[in-house]
Protein backbone atom coordinates (compact mmCIF):
# COMPACT_ATOMS: atom_id res chain seq x y z
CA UNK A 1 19.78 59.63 -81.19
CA UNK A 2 17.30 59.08 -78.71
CA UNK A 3 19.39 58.10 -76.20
CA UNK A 4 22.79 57.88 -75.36
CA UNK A 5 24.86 54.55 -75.92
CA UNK A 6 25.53 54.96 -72.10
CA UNK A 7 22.25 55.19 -71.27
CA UNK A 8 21.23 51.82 -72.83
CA UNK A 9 24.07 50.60 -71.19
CA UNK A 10 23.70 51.26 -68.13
CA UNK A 11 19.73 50.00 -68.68
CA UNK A 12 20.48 46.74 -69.91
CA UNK A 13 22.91 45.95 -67.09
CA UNK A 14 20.65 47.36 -64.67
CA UNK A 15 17.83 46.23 -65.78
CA UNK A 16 19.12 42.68 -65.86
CA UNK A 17 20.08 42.63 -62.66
CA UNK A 18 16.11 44.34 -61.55
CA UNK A 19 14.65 41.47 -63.51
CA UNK A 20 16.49 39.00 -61.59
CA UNK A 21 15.86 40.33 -58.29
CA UNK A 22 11.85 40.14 -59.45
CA UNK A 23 11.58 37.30 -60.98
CA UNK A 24 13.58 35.38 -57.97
CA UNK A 25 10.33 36.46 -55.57
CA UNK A 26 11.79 39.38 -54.03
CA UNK A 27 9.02 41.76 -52.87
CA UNK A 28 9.47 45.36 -54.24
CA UNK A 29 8.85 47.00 -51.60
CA UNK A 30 12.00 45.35 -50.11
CA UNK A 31 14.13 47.06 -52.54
CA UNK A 32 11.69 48.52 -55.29
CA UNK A 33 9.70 50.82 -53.55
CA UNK A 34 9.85 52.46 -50.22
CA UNK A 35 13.85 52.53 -50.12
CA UNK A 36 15.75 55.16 -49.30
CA UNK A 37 19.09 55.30 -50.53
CA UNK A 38 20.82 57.14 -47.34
CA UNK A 39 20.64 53.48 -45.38
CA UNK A 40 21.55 50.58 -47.68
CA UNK A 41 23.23 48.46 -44.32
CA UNK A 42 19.78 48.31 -43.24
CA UNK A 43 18.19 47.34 -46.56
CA UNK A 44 20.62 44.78 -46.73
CA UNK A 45 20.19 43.50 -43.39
CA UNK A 46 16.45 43.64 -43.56
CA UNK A 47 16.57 41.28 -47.09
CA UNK A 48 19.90 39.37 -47.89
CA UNK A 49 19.77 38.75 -51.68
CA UNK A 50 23.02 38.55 -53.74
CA UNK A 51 23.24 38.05 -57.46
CA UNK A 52 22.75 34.51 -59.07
CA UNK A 53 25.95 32.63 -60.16
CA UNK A 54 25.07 33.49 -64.02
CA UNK A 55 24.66 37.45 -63.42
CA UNK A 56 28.25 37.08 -61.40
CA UNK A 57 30.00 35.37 -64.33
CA UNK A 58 28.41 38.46 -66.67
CA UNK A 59 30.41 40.24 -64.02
CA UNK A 60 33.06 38.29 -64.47
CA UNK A 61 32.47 38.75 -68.51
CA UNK A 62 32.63 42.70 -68.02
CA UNK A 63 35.66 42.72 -66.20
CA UNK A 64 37.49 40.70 -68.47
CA UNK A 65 36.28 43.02 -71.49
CA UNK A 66 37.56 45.95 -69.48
CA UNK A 67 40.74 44.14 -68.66
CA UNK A 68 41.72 42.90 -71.95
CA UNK A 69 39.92 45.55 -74.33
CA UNK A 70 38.79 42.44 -76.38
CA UNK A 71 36.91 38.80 -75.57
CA UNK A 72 39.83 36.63 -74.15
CA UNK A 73 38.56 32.91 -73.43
CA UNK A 74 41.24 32.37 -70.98
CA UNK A 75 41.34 35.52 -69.32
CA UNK A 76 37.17 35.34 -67.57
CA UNK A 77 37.72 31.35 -67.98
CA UNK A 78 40.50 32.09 -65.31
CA UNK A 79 38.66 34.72 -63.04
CA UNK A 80 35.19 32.68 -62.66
CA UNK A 81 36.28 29.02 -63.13
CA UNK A 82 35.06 27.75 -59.94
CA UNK A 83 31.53 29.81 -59.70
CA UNK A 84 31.21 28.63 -63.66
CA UNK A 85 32.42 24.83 -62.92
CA UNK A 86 29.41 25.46 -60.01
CA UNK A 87 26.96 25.89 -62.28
CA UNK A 88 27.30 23.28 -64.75
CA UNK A 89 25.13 20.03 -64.24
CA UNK A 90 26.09 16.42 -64.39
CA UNK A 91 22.68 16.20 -66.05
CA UNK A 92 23.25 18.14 -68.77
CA UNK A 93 23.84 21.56 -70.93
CA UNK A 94 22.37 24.68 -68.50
CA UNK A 95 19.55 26.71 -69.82
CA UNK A 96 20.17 28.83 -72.35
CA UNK A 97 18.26 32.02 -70.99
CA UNK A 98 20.63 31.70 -68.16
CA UNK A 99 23.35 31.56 -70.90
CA UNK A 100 21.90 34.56 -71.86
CA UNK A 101 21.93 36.06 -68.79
CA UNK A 102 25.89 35.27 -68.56
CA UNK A 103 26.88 36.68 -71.93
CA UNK A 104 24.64 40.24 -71.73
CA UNK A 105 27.78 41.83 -71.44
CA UNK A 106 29.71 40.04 -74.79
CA UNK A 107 26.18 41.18 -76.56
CA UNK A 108 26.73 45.15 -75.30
CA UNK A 109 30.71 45.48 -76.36
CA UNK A 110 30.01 43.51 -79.37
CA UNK A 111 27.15 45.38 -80.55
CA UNK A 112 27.44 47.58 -83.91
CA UNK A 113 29.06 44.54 -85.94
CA UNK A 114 26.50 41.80 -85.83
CA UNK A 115 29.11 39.72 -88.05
CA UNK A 116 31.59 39.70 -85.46
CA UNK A 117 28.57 39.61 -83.03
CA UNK A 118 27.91 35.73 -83.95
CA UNK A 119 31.84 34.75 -83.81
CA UNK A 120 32.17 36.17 -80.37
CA UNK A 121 29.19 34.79 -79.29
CA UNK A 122 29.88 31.46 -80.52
CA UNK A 123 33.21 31.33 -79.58
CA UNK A 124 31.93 32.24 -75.87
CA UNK A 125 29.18 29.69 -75.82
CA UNK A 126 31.34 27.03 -76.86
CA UNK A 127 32.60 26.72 -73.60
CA UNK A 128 29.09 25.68 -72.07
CA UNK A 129 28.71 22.16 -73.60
CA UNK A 130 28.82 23.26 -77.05
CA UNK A 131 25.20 23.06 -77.37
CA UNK A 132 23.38 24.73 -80.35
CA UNK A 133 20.03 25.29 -78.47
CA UNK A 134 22.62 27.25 -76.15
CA UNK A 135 23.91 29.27 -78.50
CA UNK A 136 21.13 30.00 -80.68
CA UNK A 137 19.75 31.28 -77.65
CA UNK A 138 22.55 33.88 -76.63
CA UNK A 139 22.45 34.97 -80.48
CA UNK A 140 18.77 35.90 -80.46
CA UNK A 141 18.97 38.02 -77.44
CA UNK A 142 22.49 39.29 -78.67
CA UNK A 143 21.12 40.33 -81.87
CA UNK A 144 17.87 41.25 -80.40
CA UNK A 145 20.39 43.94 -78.03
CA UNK A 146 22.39 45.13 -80.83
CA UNK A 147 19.06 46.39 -82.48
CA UNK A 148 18.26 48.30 -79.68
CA UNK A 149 21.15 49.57 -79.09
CA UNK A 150 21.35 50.91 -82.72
CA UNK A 151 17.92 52.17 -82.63
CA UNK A 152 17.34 49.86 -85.45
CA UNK A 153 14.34 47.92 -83.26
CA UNK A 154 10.77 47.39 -84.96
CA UNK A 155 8.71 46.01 -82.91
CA UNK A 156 6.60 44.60 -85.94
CA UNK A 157 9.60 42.93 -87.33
CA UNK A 158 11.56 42.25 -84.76
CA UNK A 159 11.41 38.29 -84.54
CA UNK A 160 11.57 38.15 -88.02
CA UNK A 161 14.82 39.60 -88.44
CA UNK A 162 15.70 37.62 -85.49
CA UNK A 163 14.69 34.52 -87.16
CA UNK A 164 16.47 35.34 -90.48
CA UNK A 165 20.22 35.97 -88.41
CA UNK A 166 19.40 32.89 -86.74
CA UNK A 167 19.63 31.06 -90.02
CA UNK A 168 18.06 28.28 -88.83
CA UNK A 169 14.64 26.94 -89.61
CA UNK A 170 13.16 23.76 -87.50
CA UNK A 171 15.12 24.42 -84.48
CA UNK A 172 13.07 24.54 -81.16
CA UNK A 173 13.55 28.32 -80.70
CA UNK A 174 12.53 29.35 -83.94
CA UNK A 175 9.50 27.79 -83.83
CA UNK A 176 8.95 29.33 -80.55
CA UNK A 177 9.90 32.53 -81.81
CA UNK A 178 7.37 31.97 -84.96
CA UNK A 179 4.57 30.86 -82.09
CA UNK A 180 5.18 33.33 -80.34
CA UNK A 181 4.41 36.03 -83.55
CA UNK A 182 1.24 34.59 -84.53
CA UNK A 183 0.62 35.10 -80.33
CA UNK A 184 1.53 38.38 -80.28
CA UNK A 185 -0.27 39.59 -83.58
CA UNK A 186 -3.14 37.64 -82.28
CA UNK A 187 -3.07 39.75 -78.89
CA UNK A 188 -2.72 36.85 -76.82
CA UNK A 189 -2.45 37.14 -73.11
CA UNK A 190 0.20 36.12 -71.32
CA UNK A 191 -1.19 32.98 -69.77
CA UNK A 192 -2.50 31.77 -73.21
CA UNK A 193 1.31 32.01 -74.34
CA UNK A 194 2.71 30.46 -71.55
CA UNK A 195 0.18 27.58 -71.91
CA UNK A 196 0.95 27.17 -75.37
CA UNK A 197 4.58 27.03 -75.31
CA UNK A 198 4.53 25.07 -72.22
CA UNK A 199 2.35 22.39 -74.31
CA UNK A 200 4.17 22.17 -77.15
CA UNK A 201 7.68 22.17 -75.99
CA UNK A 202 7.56 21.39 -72.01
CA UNK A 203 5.92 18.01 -72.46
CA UNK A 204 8.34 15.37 -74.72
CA UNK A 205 7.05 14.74 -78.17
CA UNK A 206 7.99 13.36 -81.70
CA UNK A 207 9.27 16.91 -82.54
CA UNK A 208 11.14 17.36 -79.27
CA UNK A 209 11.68 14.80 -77.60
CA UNK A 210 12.85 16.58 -74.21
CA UNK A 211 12.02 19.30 -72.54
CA UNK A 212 12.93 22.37 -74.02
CA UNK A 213 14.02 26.17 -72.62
CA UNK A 214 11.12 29.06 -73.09
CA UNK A 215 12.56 31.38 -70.86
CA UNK A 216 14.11 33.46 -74.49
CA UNK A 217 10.97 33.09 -76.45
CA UNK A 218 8.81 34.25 -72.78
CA UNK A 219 10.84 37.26 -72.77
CA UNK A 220 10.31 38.29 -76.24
CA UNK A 221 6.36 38.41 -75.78
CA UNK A 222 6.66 39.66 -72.53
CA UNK A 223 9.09 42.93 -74.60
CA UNK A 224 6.76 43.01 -77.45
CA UNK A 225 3.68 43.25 -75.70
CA UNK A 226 4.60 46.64 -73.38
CA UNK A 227 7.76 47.65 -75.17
CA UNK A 228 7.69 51.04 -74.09
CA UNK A 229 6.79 50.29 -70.60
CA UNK A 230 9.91 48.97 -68.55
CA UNK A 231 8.24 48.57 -65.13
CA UNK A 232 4.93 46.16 -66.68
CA UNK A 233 6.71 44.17 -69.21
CA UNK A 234 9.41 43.18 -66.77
CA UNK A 235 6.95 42.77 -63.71
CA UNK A 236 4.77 40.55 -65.95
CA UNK A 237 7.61 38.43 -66.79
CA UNK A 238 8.57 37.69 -63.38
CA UNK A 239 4.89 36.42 -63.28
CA UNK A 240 5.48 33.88 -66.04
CA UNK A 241 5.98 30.64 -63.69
CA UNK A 242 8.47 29.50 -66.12
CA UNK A 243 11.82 30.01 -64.82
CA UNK A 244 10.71 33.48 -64.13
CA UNK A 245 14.22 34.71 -62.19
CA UNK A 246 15.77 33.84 -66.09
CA UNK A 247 12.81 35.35 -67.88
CA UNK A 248 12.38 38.36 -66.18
CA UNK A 249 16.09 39.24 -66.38
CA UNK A 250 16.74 38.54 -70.22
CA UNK A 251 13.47 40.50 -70.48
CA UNK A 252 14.68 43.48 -68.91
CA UNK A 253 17.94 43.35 -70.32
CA UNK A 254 16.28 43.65 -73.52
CA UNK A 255 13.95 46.31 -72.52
CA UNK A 256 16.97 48.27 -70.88
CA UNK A 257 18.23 48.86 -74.00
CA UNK A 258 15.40 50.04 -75.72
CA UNK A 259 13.82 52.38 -72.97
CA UNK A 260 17.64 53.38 -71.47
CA UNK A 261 18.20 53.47 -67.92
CA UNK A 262 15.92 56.34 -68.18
CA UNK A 263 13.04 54.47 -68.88
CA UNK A 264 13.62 52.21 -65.60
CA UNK A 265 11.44 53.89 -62.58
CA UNK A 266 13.20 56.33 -60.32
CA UNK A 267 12.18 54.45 -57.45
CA UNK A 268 13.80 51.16 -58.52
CA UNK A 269 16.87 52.46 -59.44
CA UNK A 270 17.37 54.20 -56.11
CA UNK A 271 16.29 50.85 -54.42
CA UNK A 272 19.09 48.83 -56.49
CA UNK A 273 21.59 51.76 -55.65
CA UNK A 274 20.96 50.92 -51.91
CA UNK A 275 22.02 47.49 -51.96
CA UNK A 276 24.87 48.74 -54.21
CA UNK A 277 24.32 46.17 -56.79
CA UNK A 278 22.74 48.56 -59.00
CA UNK A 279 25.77 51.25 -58.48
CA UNK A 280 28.20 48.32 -59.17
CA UNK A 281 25.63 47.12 -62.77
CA UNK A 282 25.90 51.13 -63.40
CA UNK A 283 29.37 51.94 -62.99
CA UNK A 284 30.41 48.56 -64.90
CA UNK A 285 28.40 49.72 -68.11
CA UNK A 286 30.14 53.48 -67.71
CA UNK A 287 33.87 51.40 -68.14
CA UNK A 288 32.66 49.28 -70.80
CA UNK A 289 31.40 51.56 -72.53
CA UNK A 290 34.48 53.43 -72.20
CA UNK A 291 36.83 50.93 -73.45
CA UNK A 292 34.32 49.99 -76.32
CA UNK A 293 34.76 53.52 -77.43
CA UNK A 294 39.01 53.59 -76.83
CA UNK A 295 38.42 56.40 -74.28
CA UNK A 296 39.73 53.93 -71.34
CA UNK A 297 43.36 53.10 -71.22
CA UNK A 298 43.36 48.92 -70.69
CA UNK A 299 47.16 49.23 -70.03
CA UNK A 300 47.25 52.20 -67.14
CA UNK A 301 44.97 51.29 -63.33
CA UNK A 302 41.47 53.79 -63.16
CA UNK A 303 40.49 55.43 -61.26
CA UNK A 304 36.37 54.05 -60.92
CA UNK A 305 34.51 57.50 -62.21
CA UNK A 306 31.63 57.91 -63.86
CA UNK A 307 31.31 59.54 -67.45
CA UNK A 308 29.71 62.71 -68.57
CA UNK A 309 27.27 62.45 -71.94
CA UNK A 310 25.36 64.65 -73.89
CA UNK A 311 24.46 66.08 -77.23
CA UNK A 312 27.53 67.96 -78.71
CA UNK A 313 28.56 71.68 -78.05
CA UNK A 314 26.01 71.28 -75.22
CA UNK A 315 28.36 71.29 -72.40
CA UNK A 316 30.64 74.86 -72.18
């Protein structure tokens, strides 16, 4: 293995929250460079940033998949039912990247049976407006995770398979998904793409007639393009312009779990430390990880501790 299952843990969650914090404006030298992790009451004093309300219900998510060893509706319905009833729009069905955002953790636990994978997932986005778009969404990044996280990810086929779990054929996100192949294998650039997914699905039409979520399809290029580079595909994202705080964090997610928190820079994992956000993203992958796995007692209080990995018969 090329990494630990930790690892990519702990580099999707992280990474999800880093991709946030870019892609909502935040400088990095504010928190991403220049940061030293012996003062975080002064890093947080000098730039007050807090989580989104979607990255606090994937919180919220973990938690309750710590707490009941399994996904349980009415359990995380319970513990985030005001910051979720927040975020839902008289308008409307929310985004489905930020959907996305919400579920990262469901994707993680869920992982090695991509079967059960789709039920959970569906059974969680069911709750948001039962909207297809939304859940086709979650279940591209979902699957999209469980690849990496199985080391099962080609690059060259990776929105293929994608498309083929997705089961669906004339849905908005698969044909963003097959644009955004013919872009990639083309060796687009980044504003090209943007352009021409903002033309054909941002502006109503006799295909779609409303405007329709890129933020999933975005990240995808934006992973493809620099898959082994963590720091330039999810800085590139958070240049997008489209919903780029969504983008860049679905984006990193995904590239967390490829690279492993190992591939995330030194620098900007010392910066997240100091706010504490990234020790909280770090310490909630070790747990989940750990009741995934049945080596966490759900029924008797831990203590919070981090775990020790590595390659067998390697520790004495």
């Amino acid at each position: 293995m090329r990494y630990s299952l930790l690892s990519r843990f702990r580099g999707a969650l992280l990474g999800s929250f880093l991709g946030e914090f870019l892609g909502s404006g935040g400088l990095p030298e504010h928190v991403l460079g220049n940061s030293s992790p012996k003062s975080p009451q002064l890093e947080e004093s000098q730039y007050n940033w807090r989580l989104s309300g979607w990255s606090e219900i994937a919180t919220c998510v973990s938690e309750s998949l710590i707490r009941c060893g399994r996904l349980d509706l009415e359990d995380w319905e319970n513990s985030c039912f005001a910051l979720k009833q927040s975020l839902l729009s008289p308008k409307g069905a929310p985004k489905s990247g930020k959907v996305a955002v919400a579920m990262l953790p469901i994707a993680l636990f869920f992982h090695e049976d991509v079967v059960k994978l789709r039920q959970q997932v569906l059974e969680a986005t069911a709750t948001w407006h039962d909207d297809a778009q939304i859940s086709e969404g979650v279940l591209a990044m979902a699957y999209a995770i469980s690849l990496a996280l199985s080391e099962k990810l080609d690059c060259a086929r990776l929105i293929p398979q994608t498309i083929a779990y997705l089961g669906t054929s004339q849905t908005p996100l698969v044909q963003q998904l097959k644009q955004i192949q013919i872009l990639w294998e083309q060796g687009a650039s980044l504003e090209a793409t943007v352009t021409k997914l903002h033309r054909d699905f941002q502006r109503p039409n006799q295909l779609f007639p409303a405007s329709i979520d890129i933020s999933i399809a975005l990240a995808f290029y934006c992973f493809l393009d620099t898959p082994e580079d963590f720091r330039l595909c999810v800085s590139r994202a958070s240049l997008s312009k489209y919903q780029p705080q969504t983008t860049a964090a679905v984006c990193a997610a995904l590239s967390g779990a490829y690279n492993s928190v190992v591939g995330i820079p030194a620098d900007w994992c010392l910066g997240a430390n100091s706010l504490g956000i990234g020790r909280q993203r770090q310490q909630l992958a070790d747990r989940l990880l750990a009741v995934w796995s049945g080596v966490y007692s759900i029924s008797v209080p831990q203590p919070r501790q981090s775990l020790s990995v590595t390659a067998p018969r390697a520790i004495r």
